[in-house]
Protein backbone atom coordinates (compact mmCIF):
# COMPACT_ATOMS: atom_id res chain seq x y z
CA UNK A 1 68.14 106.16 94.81
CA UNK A 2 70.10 103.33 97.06
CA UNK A 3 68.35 103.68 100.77
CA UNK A 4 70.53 103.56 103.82
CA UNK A 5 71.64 99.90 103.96
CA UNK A 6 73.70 98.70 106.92
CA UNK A 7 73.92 94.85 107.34
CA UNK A 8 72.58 93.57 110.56
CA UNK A 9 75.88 91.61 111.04
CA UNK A 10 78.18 95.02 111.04
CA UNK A 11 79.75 96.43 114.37
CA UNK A 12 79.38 100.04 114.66
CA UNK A 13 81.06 101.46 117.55
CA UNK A 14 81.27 105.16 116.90
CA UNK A 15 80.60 107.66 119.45
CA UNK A 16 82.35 110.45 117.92
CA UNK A 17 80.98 112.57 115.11
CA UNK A 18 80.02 110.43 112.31
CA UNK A 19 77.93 111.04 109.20
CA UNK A 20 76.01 108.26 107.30
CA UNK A 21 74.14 109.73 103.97
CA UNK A 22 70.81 107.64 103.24
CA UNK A 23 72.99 106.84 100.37
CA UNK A 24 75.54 104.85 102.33
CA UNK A 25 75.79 101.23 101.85
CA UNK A 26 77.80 98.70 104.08
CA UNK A 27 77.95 94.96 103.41
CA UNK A 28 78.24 92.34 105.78
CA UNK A 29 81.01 91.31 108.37
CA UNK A 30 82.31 95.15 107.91
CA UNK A 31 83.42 96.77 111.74
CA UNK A 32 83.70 100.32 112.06
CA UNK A 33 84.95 101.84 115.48
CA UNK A 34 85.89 105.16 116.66
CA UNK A 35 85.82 107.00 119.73
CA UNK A 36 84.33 109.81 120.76
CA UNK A 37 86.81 112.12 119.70
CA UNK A 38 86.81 110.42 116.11
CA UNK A 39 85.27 112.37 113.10
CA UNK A 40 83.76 109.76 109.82
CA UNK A 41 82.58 111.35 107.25
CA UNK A 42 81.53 109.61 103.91
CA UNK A 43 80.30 111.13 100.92
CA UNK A 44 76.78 110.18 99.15
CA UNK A 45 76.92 106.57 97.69
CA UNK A 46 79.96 105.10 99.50
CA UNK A 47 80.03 101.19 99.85
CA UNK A 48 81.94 99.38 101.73
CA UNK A 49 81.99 95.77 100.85
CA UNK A 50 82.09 92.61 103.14
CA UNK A 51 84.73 92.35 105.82
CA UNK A 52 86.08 96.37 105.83
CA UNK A 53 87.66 97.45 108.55
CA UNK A 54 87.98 101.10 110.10
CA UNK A 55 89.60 102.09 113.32
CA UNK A 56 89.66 105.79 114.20
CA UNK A 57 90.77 105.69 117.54
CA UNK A 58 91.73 109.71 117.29
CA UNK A 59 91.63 111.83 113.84
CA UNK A 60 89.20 111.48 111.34
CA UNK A 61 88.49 110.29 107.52
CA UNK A 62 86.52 112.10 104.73
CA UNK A 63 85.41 111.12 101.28
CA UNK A 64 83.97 112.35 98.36
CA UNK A 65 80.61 110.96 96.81
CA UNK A 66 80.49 107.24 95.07
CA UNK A 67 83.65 105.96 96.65
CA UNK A 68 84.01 102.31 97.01
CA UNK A 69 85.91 100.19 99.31
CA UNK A 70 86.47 96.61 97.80
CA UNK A 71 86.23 93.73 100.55
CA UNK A 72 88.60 93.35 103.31
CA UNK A 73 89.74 96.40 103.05
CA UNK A 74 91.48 98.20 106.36
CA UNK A 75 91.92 102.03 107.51
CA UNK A 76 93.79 101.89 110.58
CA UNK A 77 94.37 104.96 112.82
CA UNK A 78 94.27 107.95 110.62
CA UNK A 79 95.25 110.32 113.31
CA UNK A 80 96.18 112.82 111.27
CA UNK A 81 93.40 112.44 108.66
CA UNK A 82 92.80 110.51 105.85
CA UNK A 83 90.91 112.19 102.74
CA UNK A 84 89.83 110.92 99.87
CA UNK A 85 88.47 112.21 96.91
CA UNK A 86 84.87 111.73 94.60
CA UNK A 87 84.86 108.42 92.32
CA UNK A 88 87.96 106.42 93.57
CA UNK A 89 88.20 102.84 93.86
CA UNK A 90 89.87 101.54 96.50
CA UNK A 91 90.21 97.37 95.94
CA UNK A 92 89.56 94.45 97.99
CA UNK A 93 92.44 93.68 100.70
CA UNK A 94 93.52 97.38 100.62
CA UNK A 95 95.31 98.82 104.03
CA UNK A 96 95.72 102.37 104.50
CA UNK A 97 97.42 103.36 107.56
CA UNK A 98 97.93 106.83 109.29
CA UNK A 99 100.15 106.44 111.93
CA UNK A 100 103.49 104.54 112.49
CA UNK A 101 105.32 103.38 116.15
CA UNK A 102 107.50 105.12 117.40
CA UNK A 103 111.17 103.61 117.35
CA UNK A 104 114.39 106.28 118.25
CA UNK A 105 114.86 105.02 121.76
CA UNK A 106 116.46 101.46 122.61
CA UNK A 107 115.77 101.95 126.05
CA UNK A 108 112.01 102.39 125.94
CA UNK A 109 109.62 99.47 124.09
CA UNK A 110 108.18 100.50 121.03
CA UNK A 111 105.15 100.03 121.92
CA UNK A 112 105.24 102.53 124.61
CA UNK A 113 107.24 105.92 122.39
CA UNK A 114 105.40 108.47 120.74
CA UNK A 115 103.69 107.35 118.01
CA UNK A 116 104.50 109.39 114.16
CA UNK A 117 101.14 110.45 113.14
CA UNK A 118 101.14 111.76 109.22
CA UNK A 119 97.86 112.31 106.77
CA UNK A 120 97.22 110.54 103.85
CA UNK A 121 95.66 112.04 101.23
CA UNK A 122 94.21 110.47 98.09
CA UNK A 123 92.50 112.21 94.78
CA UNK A 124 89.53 111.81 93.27
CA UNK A 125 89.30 109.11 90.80
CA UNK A 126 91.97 107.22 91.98
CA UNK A 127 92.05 103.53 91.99
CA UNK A 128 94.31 101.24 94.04
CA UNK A 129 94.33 97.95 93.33
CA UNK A 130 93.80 94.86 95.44
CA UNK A 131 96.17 94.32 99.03
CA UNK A 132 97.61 97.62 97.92
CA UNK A 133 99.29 99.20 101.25
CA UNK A 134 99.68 103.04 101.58
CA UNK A 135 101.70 104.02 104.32
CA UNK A 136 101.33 107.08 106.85
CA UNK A 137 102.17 110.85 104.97
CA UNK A 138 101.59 110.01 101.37
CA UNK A 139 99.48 111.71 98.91
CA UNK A 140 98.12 110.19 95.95
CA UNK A 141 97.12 112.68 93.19
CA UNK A 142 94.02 113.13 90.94
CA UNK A 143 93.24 110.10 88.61
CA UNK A 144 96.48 107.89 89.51
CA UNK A 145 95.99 104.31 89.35
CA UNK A 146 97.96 102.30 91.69
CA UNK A 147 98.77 98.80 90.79
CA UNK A 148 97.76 95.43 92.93
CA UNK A 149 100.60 94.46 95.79
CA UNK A 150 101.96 97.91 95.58
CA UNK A 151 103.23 99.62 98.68
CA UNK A 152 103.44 103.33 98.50
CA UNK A 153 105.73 104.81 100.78
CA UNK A 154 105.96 108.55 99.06
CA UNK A 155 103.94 110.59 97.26
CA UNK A 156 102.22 109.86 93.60
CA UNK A 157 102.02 112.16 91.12
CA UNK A 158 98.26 113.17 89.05
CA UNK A 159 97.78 110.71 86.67
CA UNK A 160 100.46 108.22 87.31
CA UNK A 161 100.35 104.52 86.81
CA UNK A 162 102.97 102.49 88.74
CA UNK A 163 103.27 99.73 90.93
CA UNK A 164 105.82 98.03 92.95
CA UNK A 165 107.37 97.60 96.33
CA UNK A 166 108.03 100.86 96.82
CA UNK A 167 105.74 102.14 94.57
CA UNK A 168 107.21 103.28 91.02
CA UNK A 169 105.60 105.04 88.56
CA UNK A 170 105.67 102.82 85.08
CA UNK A 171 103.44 105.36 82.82
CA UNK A 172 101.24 108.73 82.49
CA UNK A 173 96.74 108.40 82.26
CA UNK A 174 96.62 110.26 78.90
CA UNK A 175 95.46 114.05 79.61
């Protein structure tokens, strides 16, 4: 059995409800910051390797057990939650974002309209490959692999192996 193992060197800023299982490993150089109406849960034997990323300024994210996040990876603002399933892999450089600027009026700066706030959801034993980018709304099913560079801007199907920029599915995982 792994014991708890946070890195001296990682930032935890996290006020809000967050959940650490002895299990948990995180790496070096990783910064993880939520406020306090932010919820983190993580499953038994997550790792997150050097130089992750998460910002949960409002919403929340949730994994399974024995999910890994490869190095550099990035969760920013999953305001409307981010889930994601037992046993996936999520590669080194990988962004997932939640939330997108809003953009309708010309007269206001984007910076300053409502921003679009959508969940992502991804299956259990999924695995996106490295600087992957999955954008605010999609769902990724059960077992889909997602290729390296991909951007996935819509919803993957169980099973599916694509890549691409959008996304496109290129083949089936065998049942």
């Amino acid at each position: 059995m792994i014991k708890k193992g946070i890195h001296p060197s990682v930032v935890l800023d996290f006020p809000g409800d967050l959940v650490l299982p002895e299990t948990t490993v995180i790496e070096p150089g990783c910064v993880i910051f939520g406020s306090s109406t932010a919820r983190m849960v993580l499953g038994d034997y997550n790792i997150l390797y050097p130089g992750c990323v998460f910002r949960v300024e409002r919403g929340f994210i949730e994994t399974g057990s024995r999910v890994s996040f490869g190095p550099g990876c990035n969760i920013y603002e999953p305001r409307a939650g981010l889930v994601i399933g037992a046993n996936s892999l999520i590669a080194g450089g990988v962004l997932i974002c939640g939330v997108q600027h809003g953009f309708q009026s010309r007269t206001m700066p984007m910076r300053d309209q409502p921003s679009g706030n959508r969940p992502v959801a991804i299956g259990s034993d999924v695995w996106i490959g490295m600087g992957a980018i999955i954008l605010p709304g999609v769902t990724i099913g059960e077992g889909a692999i997602i290729g390296a560079g991909s951007v996935v801007t819509a919803d993957v199907a169980p099973f599916a192996i694509g890549v691409g920029t959008p996304f496109r599915q290129t083949g089936q995982r065998d049942p």
